[in-house]
C-alpha atoms as a PDB file:
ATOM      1  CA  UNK A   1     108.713  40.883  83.853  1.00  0.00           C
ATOM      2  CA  UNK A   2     110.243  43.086  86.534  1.00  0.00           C
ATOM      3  CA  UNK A   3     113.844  43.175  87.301  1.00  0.00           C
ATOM      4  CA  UNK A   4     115.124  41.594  90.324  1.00  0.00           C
ATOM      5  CA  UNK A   5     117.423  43.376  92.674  1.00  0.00           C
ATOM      6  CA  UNK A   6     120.438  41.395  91.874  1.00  0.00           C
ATOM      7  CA  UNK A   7     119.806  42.041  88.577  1.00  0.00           C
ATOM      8  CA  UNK A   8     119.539  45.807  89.287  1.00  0.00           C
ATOM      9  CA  UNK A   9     122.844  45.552  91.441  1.00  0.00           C
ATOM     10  CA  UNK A  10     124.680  43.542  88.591  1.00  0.00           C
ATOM     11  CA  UNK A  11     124.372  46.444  85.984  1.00  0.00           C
ATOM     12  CA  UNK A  12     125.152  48.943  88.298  1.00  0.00           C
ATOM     13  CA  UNK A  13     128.370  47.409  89.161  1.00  0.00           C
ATOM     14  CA  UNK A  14     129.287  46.763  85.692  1.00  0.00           C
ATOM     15  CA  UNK A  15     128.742  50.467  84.859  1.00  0.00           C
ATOM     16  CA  UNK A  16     131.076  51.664  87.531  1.00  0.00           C
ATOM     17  CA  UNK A  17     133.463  48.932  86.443  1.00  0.00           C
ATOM     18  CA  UNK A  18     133.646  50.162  83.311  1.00  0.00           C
ATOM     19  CA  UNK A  19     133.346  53.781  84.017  1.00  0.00           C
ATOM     20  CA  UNK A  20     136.325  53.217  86.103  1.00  0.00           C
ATOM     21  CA  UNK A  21     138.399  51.214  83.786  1.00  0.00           C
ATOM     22  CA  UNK A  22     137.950  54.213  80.983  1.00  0.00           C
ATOM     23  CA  UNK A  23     139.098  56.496  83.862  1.00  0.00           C
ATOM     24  CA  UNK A  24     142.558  55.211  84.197  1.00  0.00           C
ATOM     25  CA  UNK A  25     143.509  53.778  81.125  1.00  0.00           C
ATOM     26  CA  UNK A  26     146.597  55.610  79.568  1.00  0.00           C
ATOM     27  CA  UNK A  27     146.227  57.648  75.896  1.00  0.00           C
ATOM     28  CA  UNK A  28     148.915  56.591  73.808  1.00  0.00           C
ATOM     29  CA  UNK A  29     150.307  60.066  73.628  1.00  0.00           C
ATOM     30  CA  UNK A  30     150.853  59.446  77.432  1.00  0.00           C
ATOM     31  CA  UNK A  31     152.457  55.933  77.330  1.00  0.00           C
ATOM     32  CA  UNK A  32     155.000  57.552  74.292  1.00  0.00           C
ATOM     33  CA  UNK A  33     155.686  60.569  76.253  1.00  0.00           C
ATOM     34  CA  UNK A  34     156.429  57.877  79.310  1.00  0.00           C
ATOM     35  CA  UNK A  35     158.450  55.811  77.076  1.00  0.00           C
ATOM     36  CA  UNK A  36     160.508  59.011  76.160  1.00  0.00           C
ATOM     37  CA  UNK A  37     161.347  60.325  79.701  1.00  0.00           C
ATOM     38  CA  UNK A  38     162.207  56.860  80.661  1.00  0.00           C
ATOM     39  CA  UNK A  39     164.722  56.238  77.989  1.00  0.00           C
ATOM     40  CA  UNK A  40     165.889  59.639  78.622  1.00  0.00           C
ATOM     41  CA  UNK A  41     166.885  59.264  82.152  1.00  0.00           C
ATOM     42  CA  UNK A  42     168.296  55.654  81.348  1.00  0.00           C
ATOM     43  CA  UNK A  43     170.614  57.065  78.649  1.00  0.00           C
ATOM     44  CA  UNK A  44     172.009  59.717  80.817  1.00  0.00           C
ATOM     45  CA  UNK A  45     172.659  57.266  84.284  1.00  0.00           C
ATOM     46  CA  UNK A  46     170.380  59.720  86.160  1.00  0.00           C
ATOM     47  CA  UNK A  47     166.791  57.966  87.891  1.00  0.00           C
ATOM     48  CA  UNK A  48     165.431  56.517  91.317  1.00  0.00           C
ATOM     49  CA  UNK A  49     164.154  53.100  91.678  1.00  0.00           C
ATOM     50  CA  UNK A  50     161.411  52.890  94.329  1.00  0.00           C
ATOM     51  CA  UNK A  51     161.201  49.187  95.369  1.00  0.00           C
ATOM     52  CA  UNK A  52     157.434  47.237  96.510  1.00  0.00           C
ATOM     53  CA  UNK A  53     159.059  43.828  96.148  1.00  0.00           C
ATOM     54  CA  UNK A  54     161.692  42.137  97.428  1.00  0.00           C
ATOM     55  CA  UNK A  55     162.328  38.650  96.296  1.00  0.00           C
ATOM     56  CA  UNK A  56     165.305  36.893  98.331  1.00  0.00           C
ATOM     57  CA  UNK A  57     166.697  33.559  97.246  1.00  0.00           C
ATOM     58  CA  UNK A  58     164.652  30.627  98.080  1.00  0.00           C
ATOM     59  CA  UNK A  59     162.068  32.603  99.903  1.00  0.00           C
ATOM     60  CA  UNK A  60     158.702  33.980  98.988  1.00  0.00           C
ATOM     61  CA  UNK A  61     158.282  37.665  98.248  1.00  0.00           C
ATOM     62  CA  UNK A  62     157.977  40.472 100.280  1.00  0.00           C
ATOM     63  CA  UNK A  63     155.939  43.619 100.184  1.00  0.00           C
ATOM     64  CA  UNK A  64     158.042  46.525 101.269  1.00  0.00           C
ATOM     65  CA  UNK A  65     157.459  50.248 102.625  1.00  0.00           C
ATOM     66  CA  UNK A  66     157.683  53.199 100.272  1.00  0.00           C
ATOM     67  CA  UNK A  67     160.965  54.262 101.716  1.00  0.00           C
ATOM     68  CA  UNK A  68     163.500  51.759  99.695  1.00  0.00           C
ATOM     69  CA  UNK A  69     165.219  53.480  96.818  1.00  0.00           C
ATOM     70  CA  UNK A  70     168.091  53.555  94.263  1.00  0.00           C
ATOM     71  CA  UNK A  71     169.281  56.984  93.162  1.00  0.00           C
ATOM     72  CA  UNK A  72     171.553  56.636  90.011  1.00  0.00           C
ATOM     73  CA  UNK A  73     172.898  59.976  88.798  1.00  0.00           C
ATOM     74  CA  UNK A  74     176.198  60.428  86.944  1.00  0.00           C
ATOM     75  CA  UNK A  75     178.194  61.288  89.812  1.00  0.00           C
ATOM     76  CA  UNK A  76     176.798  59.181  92.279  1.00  0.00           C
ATOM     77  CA  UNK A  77     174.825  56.064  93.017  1.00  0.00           C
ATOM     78  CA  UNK A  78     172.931  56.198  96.776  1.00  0.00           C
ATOM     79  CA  UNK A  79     171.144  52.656  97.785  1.00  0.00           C
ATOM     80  CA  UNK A  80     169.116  51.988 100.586  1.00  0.00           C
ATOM     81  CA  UNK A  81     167.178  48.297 100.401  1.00  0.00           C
ATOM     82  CA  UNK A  82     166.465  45.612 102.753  1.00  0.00           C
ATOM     83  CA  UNK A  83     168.296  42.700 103.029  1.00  0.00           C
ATOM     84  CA  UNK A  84     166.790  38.776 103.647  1.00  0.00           C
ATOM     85  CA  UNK A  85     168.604  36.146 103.133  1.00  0.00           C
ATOM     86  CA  UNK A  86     171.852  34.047 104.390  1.00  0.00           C
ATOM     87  CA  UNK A  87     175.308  36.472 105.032  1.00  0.00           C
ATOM     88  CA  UNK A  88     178.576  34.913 104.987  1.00  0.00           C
ATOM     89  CA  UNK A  89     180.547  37.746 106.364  1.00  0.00           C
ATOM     90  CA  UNK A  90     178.526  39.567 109.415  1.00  0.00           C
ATOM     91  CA  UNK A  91     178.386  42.617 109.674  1.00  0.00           C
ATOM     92  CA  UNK A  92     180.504  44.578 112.338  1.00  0.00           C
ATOM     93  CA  UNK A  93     178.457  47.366 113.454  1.00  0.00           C
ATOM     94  CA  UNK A  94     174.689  46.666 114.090  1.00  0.00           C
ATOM     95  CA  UNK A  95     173.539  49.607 111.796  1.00  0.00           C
ATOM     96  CA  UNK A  96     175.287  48.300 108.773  1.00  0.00           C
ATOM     97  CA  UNK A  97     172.446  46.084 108.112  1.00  0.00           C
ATOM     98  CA  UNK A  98     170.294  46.039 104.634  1.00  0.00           C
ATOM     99  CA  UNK A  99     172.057  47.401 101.529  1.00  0.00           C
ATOM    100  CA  UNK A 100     173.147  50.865 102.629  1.00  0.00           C
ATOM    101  CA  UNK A 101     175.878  52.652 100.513  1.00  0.00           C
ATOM    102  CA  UNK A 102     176.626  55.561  98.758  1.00  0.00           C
ATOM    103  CA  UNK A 103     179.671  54.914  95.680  1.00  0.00           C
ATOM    104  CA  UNK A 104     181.227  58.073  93.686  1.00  0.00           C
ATOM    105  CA  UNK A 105     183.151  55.494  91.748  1.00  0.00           C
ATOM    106  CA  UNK A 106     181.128  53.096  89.542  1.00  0.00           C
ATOM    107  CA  UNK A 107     180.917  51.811  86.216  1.00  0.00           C
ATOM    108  CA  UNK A 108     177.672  52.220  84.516  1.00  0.00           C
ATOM    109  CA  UNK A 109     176.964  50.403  81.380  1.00  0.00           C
ATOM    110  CA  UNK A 110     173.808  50.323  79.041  1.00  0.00           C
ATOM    111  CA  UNK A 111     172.803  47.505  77.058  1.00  0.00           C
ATOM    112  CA  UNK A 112     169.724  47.124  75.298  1.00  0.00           C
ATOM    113  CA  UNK A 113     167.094  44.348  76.355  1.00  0.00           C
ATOM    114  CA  UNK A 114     165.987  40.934  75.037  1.00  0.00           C
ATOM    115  CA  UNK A 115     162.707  43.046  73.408  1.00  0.00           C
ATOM    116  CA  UNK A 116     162.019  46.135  71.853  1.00  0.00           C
ATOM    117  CA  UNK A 117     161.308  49.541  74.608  1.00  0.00           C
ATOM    118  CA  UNK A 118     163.512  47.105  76.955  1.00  0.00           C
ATOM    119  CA  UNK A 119     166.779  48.180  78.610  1.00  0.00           C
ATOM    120  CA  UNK A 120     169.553  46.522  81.197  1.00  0.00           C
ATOM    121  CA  UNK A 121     171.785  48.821  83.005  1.00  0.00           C
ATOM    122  CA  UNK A 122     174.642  47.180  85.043  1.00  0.00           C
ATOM    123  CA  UNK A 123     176.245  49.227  87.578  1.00  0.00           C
ATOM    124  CA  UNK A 124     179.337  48.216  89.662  1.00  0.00           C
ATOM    125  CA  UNK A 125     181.144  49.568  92.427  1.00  0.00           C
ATOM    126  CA  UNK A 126     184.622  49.741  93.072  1.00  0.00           C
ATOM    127  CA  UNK A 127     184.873  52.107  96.238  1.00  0.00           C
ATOM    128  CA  UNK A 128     182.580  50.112  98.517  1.00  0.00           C
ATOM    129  CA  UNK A 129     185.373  47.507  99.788  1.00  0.00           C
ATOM    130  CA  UNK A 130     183.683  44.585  97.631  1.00  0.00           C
ATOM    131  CA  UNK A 131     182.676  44.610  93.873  1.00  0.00           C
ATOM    132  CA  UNK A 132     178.940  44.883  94.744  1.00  0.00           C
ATOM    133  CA  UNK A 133     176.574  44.839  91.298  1.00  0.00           C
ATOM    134  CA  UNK A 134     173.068  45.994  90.727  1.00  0.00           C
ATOM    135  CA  UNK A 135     171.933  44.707  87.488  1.00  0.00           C
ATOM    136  CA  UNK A 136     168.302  46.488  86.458  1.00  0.00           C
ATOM    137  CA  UNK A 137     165.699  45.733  83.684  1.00  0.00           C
ATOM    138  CA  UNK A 138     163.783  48.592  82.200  1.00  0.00           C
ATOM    139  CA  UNK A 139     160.824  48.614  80.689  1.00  0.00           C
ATOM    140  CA  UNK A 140     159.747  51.982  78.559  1.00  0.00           C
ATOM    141  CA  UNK A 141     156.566  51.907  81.549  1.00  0.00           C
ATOM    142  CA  UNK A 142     159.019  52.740  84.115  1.00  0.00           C
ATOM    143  CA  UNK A 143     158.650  49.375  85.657  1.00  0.00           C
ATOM    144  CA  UNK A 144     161.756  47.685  86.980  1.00  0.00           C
ATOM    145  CA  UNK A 145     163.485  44.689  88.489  1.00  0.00           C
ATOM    146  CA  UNK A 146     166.886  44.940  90.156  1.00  0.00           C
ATOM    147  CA  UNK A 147     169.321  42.242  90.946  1.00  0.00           C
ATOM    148  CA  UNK A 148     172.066  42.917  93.735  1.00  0.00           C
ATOM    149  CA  UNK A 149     175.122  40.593  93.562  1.00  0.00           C
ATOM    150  CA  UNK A 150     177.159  40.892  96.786  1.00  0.00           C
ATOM    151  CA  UNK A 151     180.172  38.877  97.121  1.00  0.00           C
ATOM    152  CA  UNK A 152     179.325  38.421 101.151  1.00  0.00           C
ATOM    153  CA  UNK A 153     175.566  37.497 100.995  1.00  0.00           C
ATOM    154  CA  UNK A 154     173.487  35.576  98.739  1.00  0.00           C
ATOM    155  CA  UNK A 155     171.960  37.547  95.889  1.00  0.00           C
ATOM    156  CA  UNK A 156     168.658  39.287  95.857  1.00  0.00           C
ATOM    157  CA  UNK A 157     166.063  41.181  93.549  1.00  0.00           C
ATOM    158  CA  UNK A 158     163.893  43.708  93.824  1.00  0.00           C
ATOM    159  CA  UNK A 159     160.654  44.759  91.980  1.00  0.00           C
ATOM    160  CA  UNK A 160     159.651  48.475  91.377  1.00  0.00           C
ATOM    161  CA  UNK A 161     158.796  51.680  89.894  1.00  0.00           C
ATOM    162  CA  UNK A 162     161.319  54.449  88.152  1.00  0.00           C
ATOM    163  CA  UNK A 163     160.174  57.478  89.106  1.00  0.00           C
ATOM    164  CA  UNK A 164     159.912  60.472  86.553  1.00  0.00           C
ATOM    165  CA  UNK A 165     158.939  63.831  86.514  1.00  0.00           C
ATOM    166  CA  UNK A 166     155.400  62.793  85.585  1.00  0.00           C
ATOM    167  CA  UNK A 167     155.414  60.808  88.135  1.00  0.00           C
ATOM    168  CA  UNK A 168     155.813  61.943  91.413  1.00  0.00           C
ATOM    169  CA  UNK A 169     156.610  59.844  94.286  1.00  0.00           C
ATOM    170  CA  UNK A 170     154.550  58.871  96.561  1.00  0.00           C
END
């Protein structure tokens, strides 16, 4: 019996499919040495958080440019996100929209997370005229999700990447 052409197309697309998946699939040496850089940069306050996703309250997600980041160093935290959701102080200059600061004095505190290769890093501000808190959960793959608690808007969270040397940015 000869093979049909559908039949023919099937295993060829299974072949690349699995050719593929073999292609990108991470060694375990790589994940460890991930896991390592990750935990690295957590334990001394110093990474960027590249944002895809932001999820405002009551709303559906978002997908978001590559151009949303957190910079946490010891010295200095810069922030630049978006902003959806309800404000209940405006405001007062047009450009001060989204989550734009830059705070030299912060408290940053490490706690480990509810599972193992799982961290939560709380950082608060005291020099940007309200108490504003960005609460993050790391996992050892360098993914992350970021809650901001503003005192003058309802709170928001953010999904992304941390960004390593492995790693570059896009």
């Amino acid at each position: 019996m000869k093979p049909s052409l559908l039949h023919s197309l099937i295993i060829l697309l299974s072949i690349l499919l699995g050719v593929t998946a073999c292609g990108t699939a991470q060694t375990a040496a790589e994940k460890e040495a991930m896991a390592s850089e990750v935990r690295q940069r957590v334990s001394d306050a110093d990474f960027t958080f590249k944002a895809t996703y932001a999820y405002p309250t009551g709303y559906r997600q978002i997908y978001l440019s590559p151009f949303y980041d957190v910079k946490v160093s010891p010295d200095t935290v810069r922030v630049y996100l978006p902003y959806y959701g309800r404000a209940y102080v405006a405001p007062i200059h047009p450009d001060e929209g989204g989550i734009k600061f830059i705070s030299t004095d912060f408290d940053y505190q490490l706690y480990p997370g509810k599972k193992k290769g799982n961290w939560r890093v709380a950082v608060r501000t005291k020099d940007t005229g309200r108490e504003i808190t960005l609460n993050f959960d790391i996992w050892e793959n360098g993914t992350v999700r970021l809650h901001v608690s503003d005192p003058n808007r309802q709170s928001i969270s953010f999904n992304g990447k941390l960004t390593t040397a492995s790693q570059p940015t896009p």
